[in-house]
C-alpha atoms as a PDB file:
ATOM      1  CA  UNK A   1     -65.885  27.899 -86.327  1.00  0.00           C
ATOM      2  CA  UNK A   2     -68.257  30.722 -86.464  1.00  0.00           C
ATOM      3  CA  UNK A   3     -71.754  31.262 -85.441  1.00  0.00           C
ATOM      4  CA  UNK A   4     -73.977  33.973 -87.456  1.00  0.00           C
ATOM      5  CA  UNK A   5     -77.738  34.465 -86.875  1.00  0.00           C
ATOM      6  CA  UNK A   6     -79.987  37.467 -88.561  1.00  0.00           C
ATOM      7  CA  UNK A   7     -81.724  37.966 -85.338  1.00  0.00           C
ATOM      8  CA  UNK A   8     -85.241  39.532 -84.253  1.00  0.00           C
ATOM      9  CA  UNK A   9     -87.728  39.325 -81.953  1.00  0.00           C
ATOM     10  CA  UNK A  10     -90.490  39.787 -85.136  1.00  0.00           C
ATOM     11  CA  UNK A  11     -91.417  37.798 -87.704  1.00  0.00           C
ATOM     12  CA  UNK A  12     -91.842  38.746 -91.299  1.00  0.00           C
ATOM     13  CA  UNK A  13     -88.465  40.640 -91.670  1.00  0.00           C
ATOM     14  CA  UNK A  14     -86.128  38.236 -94.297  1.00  0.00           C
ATOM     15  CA  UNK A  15     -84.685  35.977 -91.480  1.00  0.00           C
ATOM     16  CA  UNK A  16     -84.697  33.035 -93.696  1.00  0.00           C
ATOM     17  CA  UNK A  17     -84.282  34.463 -97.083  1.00  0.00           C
ATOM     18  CA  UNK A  18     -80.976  36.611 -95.089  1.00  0.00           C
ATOM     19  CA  UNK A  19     -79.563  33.212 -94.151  1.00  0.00           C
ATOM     20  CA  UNK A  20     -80.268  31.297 -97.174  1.00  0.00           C
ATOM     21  CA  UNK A  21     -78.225  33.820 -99.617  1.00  0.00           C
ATOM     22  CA  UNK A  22     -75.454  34.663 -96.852  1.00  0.00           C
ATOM     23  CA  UNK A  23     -75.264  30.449 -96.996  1.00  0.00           C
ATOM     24  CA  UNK A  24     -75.038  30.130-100.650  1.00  0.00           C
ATOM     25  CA  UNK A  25     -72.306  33.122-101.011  1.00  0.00           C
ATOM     26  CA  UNK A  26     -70.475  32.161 -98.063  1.00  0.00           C
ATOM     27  CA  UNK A  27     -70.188  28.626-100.274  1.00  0.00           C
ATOM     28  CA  UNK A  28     -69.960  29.366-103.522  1.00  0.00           C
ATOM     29  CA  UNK A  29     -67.591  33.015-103.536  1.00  0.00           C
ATOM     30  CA  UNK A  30     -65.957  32.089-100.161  1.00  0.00           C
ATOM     31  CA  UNK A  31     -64.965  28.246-100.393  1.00  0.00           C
ATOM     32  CA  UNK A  32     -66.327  28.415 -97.126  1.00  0.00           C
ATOM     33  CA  UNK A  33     -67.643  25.246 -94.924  1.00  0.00           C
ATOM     34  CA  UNK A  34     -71.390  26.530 -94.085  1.00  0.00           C
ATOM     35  CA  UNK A  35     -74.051  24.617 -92.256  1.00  0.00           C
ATOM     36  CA  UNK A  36     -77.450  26.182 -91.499  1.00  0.00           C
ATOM     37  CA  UNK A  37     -79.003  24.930 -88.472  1.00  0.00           C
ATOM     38  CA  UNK A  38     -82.825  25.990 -89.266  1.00  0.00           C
ATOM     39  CA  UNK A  39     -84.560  26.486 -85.804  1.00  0.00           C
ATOM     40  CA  UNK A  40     -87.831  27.655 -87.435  1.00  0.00           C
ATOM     41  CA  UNK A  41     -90.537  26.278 -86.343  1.00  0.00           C
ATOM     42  CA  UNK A  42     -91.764  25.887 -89.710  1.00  0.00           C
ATOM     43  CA  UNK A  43     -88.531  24.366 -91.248  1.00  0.00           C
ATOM     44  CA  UNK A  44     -88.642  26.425 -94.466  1.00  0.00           C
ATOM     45  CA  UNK A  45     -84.929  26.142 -95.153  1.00  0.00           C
ATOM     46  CA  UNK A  46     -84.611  22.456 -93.949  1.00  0.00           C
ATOM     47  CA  UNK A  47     -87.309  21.739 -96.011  1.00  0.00           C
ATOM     48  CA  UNK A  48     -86.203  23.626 -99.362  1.00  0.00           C
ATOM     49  CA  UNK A  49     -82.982  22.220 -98.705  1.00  0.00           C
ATOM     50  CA  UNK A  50     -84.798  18.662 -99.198  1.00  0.00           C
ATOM     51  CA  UNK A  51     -86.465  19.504-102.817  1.00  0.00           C
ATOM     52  CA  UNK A  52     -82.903  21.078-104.109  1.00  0.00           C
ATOM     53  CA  UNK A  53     -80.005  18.877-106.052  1.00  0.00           C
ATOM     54  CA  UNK A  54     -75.981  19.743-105.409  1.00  0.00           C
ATOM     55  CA  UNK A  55     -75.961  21.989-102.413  1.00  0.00           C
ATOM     56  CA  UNK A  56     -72.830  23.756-101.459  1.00  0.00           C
ATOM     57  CA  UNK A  57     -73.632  23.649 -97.958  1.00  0.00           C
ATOM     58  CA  UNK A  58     -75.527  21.308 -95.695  1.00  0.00           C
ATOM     59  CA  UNK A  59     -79.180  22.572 -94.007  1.00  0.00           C
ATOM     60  CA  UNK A  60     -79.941  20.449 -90.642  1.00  0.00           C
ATOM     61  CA  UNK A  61     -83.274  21.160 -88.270  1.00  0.00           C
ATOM     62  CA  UNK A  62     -82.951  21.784 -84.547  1.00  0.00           C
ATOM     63  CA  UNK A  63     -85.127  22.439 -82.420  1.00  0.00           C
ATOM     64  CA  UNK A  64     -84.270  25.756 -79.557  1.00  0.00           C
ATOM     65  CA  UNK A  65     -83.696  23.148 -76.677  1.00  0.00           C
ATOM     66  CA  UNK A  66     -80.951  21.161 -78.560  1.00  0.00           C
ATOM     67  CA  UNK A  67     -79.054  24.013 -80.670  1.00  0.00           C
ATOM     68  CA  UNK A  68     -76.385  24.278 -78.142  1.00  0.00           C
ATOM     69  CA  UNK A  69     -75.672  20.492 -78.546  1.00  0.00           C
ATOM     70  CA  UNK A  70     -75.855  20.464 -82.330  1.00  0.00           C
ATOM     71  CA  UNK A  71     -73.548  23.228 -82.895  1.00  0.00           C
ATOM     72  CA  UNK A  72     -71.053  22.181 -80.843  1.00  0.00           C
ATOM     73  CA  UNK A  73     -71.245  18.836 -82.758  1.00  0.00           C
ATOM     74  CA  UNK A  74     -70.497  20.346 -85.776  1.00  0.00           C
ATOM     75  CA  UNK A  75     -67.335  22.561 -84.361  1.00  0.00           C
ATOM     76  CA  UNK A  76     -65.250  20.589 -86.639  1.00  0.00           C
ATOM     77  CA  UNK A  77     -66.937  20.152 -89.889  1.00  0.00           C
ATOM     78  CA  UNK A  78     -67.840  23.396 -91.277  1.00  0.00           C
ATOM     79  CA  UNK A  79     -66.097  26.850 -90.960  1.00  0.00           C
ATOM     80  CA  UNK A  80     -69.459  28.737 -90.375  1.00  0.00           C
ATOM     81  CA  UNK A  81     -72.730  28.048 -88.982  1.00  0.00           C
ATOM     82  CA  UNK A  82     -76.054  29.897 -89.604  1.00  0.00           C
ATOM     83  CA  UNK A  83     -78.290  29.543 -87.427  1.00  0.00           C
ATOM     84  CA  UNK A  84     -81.973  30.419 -88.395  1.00  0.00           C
ATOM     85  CA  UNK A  85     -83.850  31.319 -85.885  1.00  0.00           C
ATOM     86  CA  UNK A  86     -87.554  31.256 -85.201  1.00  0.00           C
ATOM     87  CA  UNK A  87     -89.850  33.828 -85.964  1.00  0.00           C
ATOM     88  CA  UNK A  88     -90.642  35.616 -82.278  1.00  0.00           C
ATOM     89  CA  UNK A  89     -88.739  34.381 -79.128  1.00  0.00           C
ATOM     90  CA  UNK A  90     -90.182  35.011 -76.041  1.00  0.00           C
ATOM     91  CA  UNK A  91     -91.638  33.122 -72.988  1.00  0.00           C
ATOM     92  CA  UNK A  92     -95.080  32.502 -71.359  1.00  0.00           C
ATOM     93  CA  UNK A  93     -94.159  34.725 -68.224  1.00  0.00           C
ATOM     94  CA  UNK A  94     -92.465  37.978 -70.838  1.00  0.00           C
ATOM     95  CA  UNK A  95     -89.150  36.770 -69.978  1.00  0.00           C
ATOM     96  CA  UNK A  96     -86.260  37.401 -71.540  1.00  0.00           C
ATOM     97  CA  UNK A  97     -84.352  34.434 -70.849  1.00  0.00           C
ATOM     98  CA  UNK A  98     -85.069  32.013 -74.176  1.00  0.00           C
ATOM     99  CA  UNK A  99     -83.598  35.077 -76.265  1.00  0.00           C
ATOM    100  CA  UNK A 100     -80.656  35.650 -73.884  1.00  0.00           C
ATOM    101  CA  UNK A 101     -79.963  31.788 -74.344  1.00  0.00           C
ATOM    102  CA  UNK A 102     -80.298  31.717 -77.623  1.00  0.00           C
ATOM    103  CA  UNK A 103     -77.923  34.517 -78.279  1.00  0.00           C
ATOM    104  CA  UNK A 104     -75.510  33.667 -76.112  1.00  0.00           C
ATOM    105  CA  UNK A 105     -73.634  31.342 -78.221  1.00  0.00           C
ATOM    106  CA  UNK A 106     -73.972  33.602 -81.575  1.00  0.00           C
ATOM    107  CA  UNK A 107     -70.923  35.175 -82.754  1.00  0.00           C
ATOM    108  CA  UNK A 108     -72.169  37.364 -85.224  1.00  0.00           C
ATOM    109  CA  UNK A 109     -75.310  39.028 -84.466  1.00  0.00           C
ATOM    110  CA  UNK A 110     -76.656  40.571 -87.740  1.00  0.00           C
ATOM    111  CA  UNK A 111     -80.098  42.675 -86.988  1.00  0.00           C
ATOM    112  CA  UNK A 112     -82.512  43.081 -89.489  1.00  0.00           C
ATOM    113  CA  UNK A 113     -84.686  46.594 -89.813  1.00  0.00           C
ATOM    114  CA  UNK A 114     -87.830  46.791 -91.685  1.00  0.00           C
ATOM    115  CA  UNK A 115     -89.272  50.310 -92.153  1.00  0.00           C
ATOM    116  CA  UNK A 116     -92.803  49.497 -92.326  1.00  0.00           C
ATOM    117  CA  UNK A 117     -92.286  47.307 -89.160  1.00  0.00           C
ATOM    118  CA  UNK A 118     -90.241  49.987 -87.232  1.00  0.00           C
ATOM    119  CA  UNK A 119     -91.480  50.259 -83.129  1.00  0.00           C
ATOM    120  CA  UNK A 120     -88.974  52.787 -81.408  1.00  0.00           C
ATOM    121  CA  UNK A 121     -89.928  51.342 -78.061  1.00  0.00           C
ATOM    122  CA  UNK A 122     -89.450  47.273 -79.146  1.00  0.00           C
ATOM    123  CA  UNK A 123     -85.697  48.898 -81.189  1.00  0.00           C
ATOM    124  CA  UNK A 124     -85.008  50.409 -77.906  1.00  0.00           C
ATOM    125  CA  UNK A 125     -85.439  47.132 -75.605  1.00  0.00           C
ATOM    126  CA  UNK A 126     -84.725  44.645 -78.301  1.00  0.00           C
ATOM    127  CA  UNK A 127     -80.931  46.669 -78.331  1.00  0.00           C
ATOM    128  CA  UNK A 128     -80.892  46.554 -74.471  1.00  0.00           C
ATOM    129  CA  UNK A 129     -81.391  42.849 -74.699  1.00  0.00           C
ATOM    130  CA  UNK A 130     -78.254  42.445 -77.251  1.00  0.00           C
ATOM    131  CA  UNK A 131     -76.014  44.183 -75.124  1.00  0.00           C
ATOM    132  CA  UNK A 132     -77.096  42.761 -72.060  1.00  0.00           C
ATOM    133  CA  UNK A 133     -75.892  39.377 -74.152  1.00  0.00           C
ATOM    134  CA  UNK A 134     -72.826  41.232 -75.004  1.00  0.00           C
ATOM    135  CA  UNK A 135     -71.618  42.266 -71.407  1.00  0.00           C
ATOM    136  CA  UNK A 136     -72.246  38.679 -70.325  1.00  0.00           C
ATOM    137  CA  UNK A 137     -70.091  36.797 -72.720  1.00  0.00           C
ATOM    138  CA  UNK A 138     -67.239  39.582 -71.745  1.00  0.00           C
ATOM    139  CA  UNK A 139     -67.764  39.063 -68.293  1.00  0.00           C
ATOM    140  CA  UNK A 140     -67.731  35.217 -68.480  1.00  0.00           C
ATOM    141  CA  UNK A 141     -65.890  34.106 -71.456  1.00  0.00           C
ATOM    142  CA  UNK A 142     -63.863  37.088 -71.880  1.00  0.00           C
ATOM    143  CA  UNK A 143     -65.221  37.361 -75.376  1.00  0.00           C
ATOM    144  CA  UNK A 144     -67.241  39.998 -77.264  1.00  0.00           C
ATOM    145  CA  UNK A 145     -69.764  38.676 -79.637  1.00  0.00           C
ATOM    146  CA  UNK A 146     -70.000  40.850 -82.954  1.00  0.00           C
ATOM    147  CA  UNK A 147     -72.906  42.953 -83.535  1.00  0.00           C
ATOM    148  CA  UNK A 148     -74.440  45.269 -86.793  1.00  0.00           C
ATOM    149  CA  UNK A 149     -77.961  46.215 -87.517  1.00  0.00           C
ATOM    150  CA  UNK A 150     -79.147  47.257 -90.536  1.00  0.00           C
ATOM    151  CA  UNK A 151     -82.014  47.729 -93.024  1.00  0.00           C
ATOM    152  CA  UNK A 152     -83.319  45.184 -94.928  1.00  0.00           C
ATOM    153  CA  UNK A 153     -86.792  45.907 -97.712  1.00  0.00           C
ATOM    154  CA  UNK A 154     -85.554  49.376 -98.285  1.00  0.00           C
ATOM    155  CA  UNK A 155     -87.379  51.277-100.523  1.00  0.00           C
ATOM    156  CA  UNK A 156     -85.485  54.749-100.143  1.00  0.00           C
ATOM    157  CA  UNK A 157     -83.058  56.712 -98.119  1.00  0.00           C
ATOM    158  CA  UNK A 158     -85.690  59.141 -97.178  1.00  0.00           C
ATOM    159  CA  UNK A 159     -88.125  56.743 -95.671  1.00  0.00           C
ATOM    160  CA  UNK A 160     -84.748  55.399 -92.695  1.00  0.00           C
ATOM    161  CA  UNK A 161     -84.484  59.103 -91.607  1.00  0.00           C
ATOM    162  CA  UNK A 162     -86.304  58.672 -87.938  1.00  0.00           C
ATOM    163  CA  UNK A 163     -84.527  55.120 -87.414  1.00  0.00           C
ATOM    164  CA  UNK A 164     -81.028  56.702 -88.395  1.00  0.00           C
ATOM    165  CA  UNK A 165     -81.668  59.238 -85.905  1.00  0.00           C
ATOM    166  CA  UNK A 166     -82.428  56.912 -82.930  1.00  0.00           C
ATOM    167  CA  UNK A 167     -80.066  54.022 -83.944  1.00  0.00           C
ATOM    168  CA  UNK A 168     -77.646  57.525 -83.221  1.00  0.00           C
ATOM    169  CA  UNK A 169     -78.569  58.103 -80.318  1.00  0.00           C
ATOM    170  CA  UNK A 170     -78.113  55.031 -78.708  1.00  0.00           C
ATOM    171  CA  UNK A 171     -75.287  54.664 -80.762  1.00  0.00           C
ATOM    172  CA  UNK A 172     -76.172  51.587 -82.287  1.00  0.00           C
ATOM    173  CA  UNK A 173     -73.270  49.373 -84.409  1.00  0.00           C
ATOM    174  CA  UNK A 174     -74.115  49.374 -88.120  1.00  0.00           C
ATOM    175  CA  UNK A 175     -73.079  47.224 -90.860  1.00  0.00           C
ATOM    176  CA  UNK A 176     -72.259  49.393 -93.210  1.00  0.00           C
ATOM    177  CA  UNK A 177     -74.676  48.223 -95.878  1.00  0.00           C
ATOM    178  CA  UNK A 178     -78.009  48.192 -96.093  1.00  0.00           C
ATOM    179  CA  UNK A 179     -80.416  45.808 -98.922  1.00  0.00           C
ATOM    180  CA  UNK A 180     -83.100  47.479-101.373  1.00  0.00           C
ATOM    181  CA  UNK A 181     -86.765  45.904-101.857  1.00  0.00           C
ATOM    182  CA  UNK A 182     -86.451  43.739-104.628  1.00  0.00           C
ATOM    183  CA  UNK A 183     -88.146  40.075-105.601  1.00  0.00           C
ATOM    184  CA  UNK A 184     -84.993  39.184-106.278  1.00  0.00           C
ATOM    185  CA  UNK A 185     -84.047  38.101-102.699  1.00  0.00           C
ATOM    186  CA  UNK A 186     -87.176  36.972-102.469  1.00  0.00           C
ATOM    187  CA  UNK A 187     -86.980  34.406-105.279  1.00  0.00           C
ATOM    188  CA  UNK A 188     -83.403  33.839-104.147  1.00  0.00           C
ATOM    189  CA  UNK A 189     -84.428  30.782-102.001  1.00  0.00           C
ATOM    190  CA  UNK A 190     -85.511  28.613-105.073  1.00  0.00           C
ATOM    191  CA  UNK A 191     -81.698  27.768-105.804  1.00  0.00           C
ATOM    192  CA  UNK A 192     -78.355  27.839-104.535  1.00  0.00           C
ATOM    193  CA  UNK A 193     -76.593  29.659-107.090  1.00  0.00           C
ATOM    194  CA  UNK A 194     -75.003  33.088-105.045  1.00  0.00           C
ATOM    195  CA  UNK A 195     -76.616  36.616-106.001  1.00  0.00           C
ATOM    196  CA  UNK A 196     -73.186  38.056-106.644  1.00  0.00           C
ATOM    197  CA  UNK A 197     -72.632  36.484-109.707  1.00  0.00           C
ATOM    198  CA  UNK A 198     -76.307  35.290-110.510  1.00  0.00           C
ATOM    199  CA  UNK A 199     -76.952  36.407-114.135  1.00  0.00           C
ATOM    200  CA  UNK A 200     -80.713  35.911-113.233  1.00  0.00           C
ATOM    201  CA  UNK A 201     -80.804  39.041-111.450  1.00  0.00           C
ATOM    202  CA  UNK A 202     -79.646  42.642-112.411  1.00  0.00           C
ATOM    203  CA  UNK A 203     -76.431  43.934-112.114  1.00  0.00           C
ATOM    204  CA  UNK A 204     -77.905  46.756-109.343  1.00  0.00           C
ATOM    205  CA  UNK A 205     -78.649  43.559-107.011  1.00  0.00           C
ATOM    206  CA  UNK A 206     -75.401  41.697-107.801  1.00  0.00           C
ATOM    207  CA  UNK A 207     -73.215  45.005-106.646  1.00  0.00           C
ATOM    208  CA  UNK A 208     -75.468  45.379-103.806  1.00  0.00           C
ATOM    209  CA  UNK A 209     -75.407  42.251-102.615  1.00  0.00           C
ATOM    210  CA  UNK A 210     -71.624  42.424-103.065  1.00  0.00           C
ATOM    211  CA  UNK A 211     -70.945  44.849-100.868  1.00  0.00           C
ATOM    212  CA  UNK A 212     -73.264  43.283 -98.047  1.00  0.00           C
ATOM    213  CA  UNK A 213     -71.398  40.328 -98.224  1.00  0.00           C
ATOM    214  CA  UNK A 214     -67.836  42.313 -97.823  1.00  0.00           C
ATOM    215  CA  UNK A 215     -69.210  43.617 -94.728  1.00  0.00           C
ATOM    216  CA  UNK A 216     -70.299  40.483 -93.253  1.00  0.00           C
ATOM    217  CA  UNK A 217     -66.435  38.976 -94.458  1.00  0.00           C
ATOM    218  CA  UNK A 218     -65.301  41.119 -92.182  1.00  0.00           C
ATOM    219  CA  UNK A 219     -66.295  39.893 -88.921  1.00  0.00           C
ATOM    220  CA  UNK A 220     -65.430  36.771 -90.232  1.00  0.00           C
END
């Protein structure tokens, strides 16, 4: 078993939507076993989930506390696990320790960058964080947790220049692929069907969203 999560310390960057298609392709074009474990506070996926008929994978709620337990519950029933986390993590005091915990049982960390959002300062900490994660799980488990960032609502290559340059200099892991802005991922959620072979969207968004998901098979 396999644990993904599209993690970020904001809100507002396609958490949800990322794990709801990654679910349905992982199902539909991978015969894969997929459970998301939606830790939202706001239970979007859990409750979409509720309102939609023949599923290919199964959508349970957990709260932060108790994801450790439910995941390990589920070791044998499903191949992959998404978990969707909330929208900010963070602690009264400014600690880091509820995002350290919460990544330190995530296999794949996938991370998320929105243009308009972009903060060099929080891209610069928020990395320091991962690999602080990273150098744990090697030190104690002897096992290095996968990690790619990339760049989600992008309007234009133009527009990433600054980030590319920074996510260079501190040498950064990238997946490879990046996804355009279109309302096609964001209508996405309403079914289950997978964007690569959707004939609901256009051809640009099927390829596209091919290739992310090739990426993503790889760590896999």
């Amino acid at each position: 078993m396999t644990t993904l999560s599209y993690v970020s310390t904001k809100g507002g960057v396609g958490k949800s939507t990322l794990s709801w298609i990654t679910a349905c392709s992982l199902a539909n074009d991978y015969s894969r076993r997929v459970c998301i474990v939606d830790a939202d506070l706001q239970l979007s996926l859990f409750k979409n989930a509720s309102v939609q008929e023949n599923l290919p994978f199964t959508v349970i709620p957990a709260s932060l506390p108790e994801i450790y337990e439910k995941v390990k519950g589920l070791n044998e029933q499903f191949d992959i696990i998404i978990i969707d986390m909330p929208g900010f993590l963070h602690t009264p005091d400014g600690s880091r320790k509820e995002i350290t915990d919460f990544l330190f049982f995530v296999d794949l960390m996938l991370l998320p960058l929105k243009v308009h959002d972009f903060d060099a300062l929080n891209l610069i900490d928020f990395a320091s964080v991962v690999n602080e994660v990273v150098q744990s799980r090697i030190e104690k488990f002897d096992m290095e947790p996968q990690v790619a960032w990339f760049f989600n609502d992008l309007h234009g290559r133009k527009e990433i220049r600054q980030m590319e340059r920074l996510i260079e200099q501190k040498q950064l892991p990238l997946l490879g692929r990046n996804l355009s802005r279109s309302v096609s991922y964001e209508r996405s959620i309403r079914s289950c069907e997978s964007l690569i072979t959707s004939k609901t969207v256009s051809p640009k968004i099927n390829n596209e969203f091919r290739l992310f998901m090739q990426q993503i098979i790889k760590f896999l």
